[in-house]
N, C-alpha and C. Protein backbone atom coordinates (compact mmCIF):
# COMPACT_ATOMS: atom_id res chain seq x y z
N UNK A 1 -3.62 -7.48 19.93
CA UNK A 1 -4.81 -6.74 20.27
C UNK A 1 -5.20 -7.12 21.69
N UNK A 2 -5.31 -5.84 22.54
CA UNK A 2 -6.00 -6.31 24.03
C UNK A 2 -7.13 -6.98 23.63
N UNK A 3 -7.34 -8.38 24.36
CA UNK A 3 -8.78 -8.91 24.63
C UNK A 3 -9.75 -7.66 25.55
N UNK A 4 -9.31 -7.41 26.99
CA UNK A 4 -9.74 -6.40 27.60
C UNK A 4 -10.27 -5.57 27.41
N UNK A 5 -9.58 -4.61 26.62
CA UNK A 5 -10.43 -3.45 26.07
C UNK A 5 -11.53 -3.83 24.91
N UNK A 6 -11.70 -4.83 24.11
CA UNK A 6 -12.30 -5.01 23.42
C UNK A 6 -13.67 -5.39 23.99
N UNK A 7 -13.28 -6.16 25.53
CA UNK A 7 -14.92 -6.94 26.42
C UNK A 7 -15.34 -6.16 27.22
N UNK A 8 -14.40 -4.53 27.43
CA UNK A 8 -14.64 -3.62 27.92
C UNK A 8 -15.84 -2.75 27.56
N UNK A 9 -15.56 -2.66 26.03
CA UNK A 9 -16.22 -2.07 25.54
C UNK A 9 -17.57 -2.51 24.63
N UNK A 10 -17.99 -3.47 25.08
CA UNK A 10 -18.97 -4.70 24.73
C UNK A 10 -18.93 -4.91 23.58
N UNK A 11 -18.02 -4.64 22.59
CA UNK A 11 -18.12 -5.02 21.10
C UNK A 11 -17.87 -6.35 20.92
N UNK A 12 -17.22 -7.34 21.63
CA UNK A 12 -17.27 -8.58 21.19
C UNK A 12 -17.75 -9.52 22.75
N UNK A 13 -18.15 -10.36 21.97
CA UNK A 13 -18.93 -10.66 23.16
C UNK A 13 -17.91 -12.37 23.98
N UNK A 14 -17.32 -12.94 22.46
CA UNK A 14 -16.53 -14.49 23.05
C UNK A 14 -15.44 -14.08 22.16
N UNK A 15 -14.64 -15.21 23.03
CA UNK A 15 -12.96 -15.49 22.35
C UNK A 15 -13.24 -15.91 20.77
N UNK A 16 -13.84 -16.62 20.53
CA UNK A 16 -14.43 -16.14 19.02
C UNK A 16 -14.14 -15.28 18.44
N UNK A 17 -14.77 -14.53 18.19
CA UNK A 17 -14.87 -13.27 17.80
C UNK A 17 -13.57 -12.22 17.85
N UNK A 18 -13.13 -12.36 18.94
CA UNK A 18 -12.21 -11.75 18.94
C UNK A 18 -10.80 -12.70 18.22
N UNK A 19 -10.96 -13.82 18.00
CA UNK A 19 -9.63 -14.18 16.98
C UNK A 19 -10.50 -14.05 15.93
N UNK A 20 -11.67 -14.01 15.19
CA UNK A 20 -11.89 -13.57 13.99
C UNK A 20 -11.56 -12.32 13.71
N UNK A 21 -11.75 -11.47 14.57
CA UNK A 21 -11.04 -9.64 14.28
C UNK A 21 -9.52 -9.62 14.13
N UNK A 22 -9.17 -10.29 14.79
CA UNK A 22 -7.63 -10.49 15.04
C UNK A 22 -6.89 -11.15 13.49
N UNK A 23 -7.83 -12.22 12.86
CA UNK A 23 -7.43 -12.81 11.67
C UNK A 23 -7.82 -11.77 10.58
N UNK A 24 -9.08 -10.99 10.37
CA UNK A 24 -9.31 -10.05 9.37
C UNK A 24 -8.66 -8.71 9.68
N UNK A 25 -7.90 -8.45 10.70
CA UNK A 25 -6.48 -7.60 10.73
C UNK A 25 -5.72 -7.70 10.50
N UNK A 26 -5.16 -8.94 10.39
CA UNK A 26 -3.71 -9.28 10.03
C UNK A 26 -4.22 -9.65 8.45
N UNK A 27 -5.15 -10.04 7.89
CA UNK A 27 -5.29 -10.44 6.66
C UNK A 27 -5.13 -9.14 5.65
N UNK A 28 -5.90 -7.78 6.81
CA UNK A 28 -5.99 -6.66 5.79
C UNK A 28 -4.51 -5.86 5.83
N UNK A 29 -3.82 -6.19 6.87
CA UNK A 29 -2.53 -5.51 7.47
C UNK A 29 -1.84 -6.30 6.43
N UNK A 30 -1.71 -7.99 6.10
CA UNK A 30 -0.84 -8.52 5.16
C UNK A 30 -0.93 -7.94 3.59
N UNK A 31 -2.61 -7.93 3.32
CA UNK A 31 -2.81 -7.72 1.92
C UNK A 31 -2.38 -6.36 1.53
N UNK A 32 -1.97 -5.11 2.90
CA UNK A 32 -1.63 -4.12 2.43
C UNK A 32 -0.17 -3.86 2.19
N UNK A 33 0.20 -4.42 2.93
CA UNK A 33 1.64 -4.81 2.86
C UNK A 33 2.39 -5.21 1.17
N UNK A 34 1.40 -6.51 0.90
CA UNK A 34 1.57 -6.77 -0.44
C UNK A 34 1.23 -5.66 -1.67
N UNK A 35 0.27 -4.77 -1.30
CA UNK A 35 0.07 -3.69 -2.08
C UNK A 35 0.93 -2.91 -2.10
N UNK A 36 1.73 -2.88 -1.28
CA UNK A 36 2.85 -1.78 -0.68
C UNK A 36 4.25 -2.34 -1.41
N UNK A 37 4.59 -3.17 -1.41
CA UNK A 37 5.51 -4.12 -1.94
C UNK A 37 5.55 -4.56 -3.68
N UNK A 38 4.35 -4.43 -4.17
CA UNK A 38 4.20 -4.14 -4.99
C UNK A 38 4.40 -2.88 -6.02
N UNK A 39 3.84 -1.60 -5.36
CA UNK A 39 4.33 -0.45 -5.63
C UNK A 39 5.53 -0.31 -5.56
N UNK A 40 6.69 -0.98 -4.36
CA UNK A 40 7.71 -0.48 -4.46
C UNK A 40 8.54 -0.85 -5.41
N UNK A 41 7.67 -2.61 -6.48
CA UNK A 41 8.95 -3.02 -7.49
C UNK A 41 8.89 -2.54 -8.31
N UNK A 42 7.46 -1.31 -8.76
CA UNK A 42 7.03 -0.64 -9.99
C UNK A 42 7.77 0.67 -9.79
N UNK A 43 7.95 1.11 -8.61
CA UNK A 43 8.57 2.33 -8.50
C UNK A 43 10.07 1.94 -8.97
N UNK A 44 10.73 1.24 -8.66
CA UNK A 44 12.05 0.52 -8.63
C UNK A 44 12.39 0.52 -10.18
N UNK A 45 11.15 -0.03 -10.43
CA UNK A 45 11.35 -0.60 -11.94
C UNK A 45 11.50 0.81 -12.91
N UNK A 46 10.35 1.80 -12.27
CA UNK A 46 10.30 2.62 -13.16
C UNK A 46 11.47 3.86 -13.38
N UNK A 47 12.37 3.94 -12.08
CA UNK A 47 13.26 5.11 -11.68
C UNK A 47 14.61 4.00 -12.62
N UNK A 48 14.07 2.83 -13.19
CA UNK A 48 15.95 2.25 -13.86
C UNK A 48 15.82 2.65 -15.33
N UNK A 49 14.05 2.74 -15.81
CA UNK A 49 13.93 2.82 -17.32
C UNK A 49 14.29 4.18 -17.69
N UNK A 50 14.58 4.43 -19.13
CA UNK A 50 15.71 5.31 -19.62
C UNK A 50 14.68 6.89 -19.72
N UNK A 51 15.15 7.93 -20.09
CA UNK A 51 13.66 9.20 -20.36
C UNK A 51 13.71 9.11 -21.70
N UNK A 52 12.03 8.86 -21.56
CA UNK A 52 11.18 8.82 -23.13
C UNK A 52 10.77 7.39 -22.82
N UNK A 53 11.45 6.60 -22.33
CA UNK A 53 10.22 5.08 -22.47
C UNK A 53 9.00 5.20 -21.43
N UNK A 54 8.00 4.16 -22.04
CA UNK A 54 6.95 4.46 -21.52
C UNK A 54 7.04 3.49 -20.25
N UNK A 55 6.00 4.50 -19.48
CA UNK A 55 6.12 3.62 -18.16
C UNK A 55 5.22 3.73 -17.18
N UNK A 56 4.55 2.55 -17.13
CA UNK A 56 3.41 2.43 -15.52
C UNK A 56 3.33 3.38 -14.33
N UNK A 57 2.63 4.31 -14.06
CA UNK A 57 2.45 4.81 -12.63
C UNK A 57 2.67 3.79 -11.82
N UNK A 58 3.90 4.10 -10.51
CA UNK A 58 4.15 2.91 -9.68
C UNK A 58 2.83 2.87 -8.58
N UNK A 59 1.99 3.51 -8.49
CA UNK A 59 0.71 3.54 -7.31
C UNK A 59 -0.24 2.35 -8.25
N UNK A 60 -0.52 1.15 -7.33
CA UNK A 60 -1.03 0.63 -7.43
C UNK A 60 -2.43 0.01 -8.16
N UNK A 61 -3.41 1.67 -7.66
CA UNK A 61 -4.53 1.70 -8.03
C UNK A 61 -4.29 2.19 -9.47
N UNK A 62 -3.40 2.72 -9.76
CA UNK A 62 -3.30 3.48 -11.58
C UNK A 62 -2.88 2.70 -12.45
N UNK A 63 -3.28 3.23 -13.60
CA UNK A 63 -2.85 2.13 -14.57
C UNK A 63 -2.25 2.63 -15.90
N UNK A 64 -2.17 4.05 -15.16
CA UNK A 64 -1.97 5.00 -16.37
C UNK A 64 -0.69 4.69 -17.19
N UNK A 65 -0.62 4.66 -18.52
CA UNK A 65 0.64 4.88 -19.11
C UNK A 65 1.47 5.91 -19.19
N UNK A 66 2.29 6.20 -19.34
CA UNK A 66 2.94 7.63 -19.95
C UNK A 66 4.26 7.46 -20.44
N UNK A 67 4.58 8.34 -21.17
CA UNK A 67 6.63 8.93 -21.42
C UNK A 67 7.10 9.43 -20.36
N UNK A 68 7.88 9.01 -19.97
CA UNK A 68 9.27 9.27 -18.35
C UNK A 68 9.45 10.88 -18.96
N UNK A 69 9.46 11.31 -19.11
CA UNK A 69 9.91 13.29 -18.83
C UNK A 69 11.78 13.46 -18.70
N UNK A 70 11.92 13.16 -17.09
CA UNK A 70 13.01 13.16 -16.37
C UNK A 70 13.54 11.75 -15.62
N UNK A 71 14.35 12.05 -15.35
CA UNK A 71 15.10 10.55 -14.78
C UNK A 71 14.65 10.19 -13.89
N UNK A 72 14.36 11.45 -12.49
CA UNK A 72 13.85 10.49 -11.74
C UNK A 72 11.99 10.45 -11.25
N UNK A 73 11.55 10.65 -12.33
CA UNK A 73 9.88 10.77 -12.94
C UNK A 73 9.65 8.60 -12.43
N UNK A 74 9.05 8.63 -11.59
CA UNK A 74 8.18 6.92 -11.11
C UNK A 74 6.44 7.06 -11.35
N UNK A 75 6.15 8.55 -11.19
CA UNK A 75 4.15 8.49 -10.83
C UNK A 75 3.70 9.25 -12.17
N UNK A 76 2.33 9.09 -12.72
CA UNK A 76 1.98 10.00 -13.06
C UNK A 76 1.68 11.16 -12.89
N UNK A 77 1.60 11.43 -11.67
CA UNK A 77 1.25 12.77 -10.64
C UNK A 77 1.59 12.77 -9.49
N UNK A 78 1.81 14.13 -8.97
CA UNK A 78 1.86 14.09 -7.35
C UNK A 78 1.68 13.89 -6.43
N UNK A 79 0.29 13.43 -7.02
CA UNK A 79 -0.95 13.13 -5.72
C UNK A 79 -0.68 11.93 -5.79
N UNK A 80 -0.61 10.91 -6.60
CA UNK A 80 0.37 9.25 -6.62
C UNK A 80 1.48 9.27 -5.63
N UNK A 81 2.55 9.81 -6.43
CA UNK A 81 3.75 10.10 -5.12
C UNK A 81 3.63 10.28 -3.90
N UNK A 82 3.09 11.02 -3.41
CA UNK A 82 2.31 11.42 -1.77
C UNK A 82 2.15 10.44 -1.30
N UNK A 83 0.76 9.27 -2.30
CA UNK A 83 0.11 8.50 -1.61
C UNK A 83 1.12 7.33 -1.37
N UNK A 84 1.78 7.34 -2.17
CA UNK A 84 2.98 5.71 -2.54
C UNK A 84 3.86 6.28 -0.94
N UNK A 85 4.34 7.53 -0.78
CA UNK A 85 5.66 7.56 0.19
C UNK A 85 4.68 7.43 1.30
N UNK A 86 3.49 8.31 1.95
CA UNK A 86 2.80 8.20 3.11
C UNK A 86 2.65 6.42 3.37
N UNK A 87 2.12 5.59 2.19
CA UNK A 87 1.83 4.05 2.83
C UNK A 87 3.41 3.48 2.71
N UNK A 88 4.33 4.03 2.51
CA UNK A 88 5.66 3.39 2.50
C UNK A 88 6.14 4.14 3.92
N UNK A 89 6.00 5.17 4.99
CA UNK A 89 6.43 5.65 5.84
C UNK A 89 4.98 4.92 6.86
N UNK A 90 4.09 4.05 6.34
CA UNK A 90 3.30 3.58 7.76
C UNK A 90 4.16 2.40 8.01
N UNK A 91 4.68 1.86 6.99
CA UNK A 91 5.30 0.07 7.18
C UNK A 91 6.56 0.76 8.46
C-alpha cells in the first residue's frame, strides 16, 4: 500500500495507522483466502461423491443439504456457483 497517497489524502494521519490498515488488509485478504480454500475442498469433495448421495453446497455461506442430480452437480444453485467461480477468478 502507498504510504503517499494515503497522507495525501488526509485519511491517516501517522505511520501507525497506516501499518494498522495494512495489518487489517492482509488479515481480511488472508481470512478470505481461507474462505476460498475452503470452498474449493467442498467443491472437490462434492464433484468425487457418486449421483444420489447427499451433499453440502460447496459455497461457504450455505449449509444446505441435498441429493447430487448429475455428476457434475457441487452447489445448490446457480447463484452459489457464480459466487464460488467469481471469488476463485479474484485469487
Amino acid at each position: 500500500m502507498n504510504n503517499n497517497i494515503l497522507r495525501d489524502a488526509t485519511l491517516i494521519d501517522s505511520q501507525k495507522d497506516v501499518d494498522n490498515i495494512e495489518d487489517i488488509l492482509s488479515y481480511q485478504n488472508t481470512k478470505q483466502k481461507s474462505f476460498i480454500l475452503s470452498d474449493y475442498i467442498n467443491y472437490c469433495r462434492n464433484k468425487q461423491k457418486d449421483v444420489g448421495e447427499i451433499i453440502i453446497c460447496a459455497e461457504h455461506m450455505c449449509v444446505k443439504k441435498f441429493k447430487k442430480k448429475t455428476k457434475q452437480q457441487a452447489f445448490c444453485c446457480t447463484k452459489h456457483r457464480k459466487i464460488f467461480w467469481s471469488k476463485l477468478n479474484m485469487l
